[in-house]
Protein backbone atom coordinates (compact mmCIF):
# COMPACT_ATOMS: atom_id res chain seq x y z
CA UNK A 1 107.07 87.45 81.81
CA UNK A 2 105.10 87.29 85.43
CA UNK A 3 102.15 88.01 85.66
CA UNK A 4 101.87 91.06 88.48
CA UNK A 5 98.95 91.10 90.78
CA UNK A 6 96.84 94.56 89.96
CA UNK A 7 94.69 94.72 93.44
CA UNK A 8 91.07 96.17 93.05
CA UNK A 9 90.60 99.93 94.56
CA UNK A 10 89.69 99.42 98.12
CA UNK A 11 85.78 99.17 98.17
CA UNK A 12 84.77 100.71 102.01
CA UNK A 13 81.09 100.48 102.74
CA UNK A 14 80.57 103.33 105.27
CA UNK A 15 77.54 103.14 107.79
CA UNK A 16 75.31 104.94 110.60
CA UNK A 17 72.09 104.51 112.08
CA UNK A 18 69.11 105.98 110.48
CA UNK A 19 68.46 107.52 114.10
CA UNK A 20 71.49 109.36 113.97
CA UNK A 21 71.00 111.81 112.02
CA UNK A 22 73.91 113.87 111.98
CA UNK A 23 76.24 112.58 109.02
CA UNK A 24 78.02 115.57 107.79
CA UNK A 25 81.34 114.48 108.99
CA UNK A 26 80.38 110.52 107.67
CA UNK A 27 79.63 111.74 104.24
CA UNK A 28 83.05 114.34 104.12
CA UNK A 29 85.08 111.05 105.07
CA UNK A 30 83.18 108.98 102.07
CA UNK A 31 84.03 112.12 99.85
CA UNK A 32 87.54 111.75 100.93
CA UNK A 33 87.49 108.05 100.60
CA UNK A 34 86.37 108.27 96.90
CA UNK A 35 88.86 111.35 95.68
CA UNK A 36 91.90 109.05 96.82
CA UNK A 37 90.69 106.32 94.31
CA UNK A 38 88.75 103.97 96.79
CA UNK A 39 84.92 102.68 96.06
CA UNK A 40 82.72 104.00 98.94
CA UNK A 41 79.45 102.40 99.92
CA UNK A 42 77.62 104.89 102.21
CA UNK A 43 74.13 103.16 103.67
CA UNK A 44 71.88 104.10 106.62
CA UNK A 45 70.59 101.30 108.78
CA UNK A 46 68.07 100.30 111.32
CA UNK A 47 69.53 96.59 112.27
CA UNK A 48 73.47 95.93 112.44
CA UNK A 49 72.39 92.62 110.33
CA UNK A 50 71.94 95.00 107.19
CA UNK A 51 75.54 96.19 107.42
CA UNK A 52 76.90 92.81 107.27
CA UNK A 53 74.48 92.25 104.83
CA UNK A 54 75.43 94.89 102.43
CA UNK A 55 79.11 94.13 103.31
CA UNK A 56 78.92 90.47 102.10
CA UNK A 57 77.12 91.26 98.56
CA UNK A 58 79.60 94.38 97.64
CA UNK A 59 82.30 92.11 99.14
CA UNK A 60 83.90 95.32 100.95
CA UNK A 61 87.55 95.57 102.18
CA UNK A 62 86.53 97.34 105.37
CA UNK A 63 83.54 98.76 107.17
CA UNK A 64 83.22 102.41 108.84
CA UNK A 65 80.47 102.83 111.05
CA UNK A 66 79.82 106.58 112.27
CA UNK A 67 78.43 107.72 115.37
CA UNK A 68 77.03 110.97 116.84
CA UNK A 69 74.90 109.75 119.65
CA UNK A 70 74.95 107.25 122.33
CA UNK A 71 74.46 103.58 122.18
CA UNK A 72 77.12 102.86 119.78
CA UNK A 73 78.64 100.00 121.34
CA UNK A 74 75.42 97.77 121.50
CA UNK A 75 74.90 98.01 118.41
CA UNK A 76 78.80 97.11 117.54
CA UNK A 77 78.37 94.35 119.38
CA UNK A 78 76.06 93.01 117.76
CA UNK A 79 77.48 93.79 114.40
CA UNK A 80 80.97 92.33 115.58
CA UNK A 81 79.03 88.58 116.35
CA UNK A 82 76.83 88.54 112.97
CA UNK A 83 80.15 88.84 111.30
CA UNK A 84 81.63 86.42 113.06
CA UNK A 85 78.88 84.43 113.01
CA UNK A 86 78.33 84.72 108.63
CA UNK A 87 81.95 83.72 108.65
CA UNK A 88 83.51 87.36 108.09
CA UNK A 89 84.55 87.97 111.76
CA UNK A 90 87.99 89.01 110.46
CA UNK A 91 86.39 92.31 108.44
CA UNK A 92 88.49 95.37 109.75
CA UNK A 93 85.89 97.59 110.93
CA UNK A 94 86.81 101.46 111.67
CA UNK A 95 84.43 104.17 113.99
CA UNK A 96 84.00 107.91 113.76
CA UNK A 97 82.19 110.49 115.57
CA UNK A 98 81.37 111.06 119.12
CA UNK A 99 83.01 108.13 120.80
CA UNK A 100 84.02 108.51 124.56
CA UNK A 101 87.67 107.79 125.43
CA UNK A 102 85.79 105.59 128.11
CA UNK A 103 84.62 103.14 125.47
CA UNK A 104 88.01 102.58 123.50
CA UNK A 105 88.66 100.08 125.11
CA UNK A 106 85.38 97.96 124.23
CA UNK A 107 85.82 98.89 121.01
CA UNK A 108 89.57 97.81 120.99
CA UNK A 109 88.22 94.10 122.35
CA UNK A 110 85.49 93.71 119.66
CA UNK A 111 88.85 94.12 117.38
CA UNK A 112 88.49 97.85 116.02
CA UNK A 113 91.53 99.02 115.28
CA UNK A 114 90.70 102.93 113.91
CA UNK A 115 88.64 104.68 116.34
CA UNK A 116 88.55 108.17 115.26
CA UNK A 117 86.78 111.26 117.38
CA UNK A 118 86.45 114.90 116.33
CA UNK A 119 88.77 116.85 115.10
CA UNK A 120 90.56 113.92 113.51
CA UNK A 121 92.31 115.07 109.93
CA UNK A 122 90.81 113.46 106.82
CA UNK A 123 93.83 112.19 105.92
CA UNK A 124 94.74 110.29 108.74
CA UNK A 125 91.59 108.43 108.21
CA UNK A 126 92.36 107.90 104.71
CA UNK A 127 95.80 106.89 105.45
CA UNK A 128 94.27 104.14 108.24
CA UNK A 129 92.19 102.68 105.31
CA UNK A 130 94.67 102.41 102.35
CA UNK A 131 97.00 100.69 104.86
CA UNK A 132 94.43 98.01 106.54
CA UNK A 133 93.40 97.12 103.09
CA UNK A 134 96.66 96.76 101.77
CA UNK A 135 97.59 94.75 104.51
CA UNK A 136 94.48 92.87 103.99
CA UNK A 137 95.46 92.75 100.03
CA UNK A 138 98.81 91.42 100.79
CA UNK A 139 97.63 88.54 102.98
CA UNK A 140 95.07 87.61 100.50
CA UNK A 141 98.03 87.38 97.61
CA UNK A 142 100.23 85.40 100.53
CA UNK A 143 97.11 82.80 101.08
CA UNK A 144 97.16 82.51 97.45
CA UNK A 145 100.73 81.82 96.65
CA UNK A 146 100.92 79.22 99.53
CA UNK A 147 97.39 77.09 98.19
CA UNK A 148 99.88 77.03 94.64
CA UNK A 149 102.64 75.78 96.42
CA UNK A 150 100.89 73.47 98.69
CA UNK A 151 98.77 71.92 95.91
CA UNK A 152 101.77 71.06 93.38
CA UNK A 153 101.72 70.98 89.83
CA UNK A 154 98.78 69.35 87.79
């Protein structure tokens, strides 16, 4: 009989500034996260270097990063090269909160796909994640089955 592959539950590490100090809608969105069956890491941080940090040891699936005040995109860009620099630049990142329609595109170039403003439903943000990670998930598997084809039988 074959042996299916039994993914982990998505594990999200969710983030914002300690400066920002609004995080109601962050922590409903974590909630969320965690009732549909996916691990949720929620941390506040002062440099983007602990995100990637925190993302590398609990070896996340995808990072959220929320936002209620200005000078997100700095500080995204700065998380986008440390990831690419530690070797993780391909880590699906997602943003909430008060993000101007202006800076979408920024965000789009740094490679964030879900960029998600008030008044968003819960669910499509949910939704977002379970299908990113089990994209992410399916490639993994792929990889895998080709490095056991490639390297033959021993």
């Amino acid at each position: 009989m074959a042996k299916t592959h039994d993914p982990h539950p998505p594990r999200i590490l969710l983030c914002k500034s300690s400066m920002d100090m609004h995080d109601r809608g962050a922590r409903y969105i974590a909630i969320r996260l965690r009732d549909s069956g996916m691990e949720v890491i929620f941390i506040n941080f002062l440099d983007p270097n602990e995100i990637v940090s925190v993302a590398s040891q609990e070896d996340v699936d995808l990072i959220g990063f929320s936002s209620s005040v200005q000078g997100h995109l700095p500080i995204l860009q700065k998380l986008h090269a440390e990831l690419v620099n530690q070797g993780m630049g391909d880590m699906p990142l997602m943003v909430g909160g008060i993000i101007p329609q202006r800076d979408y595109p920024a965000l789009q170039e740094m490679g964030i796909e879900g960029i998600f403003g008030p008044g968003t439903n819960a669910s499509d943000v949910v939704s977002f994640v379970r299908q990113r990670v089990r994209a992410i998930q399916a490639s993994k598997i792929d990889e895998g089955h080709s490095k056991a084809s490639v390297g033959g039988d021993v």
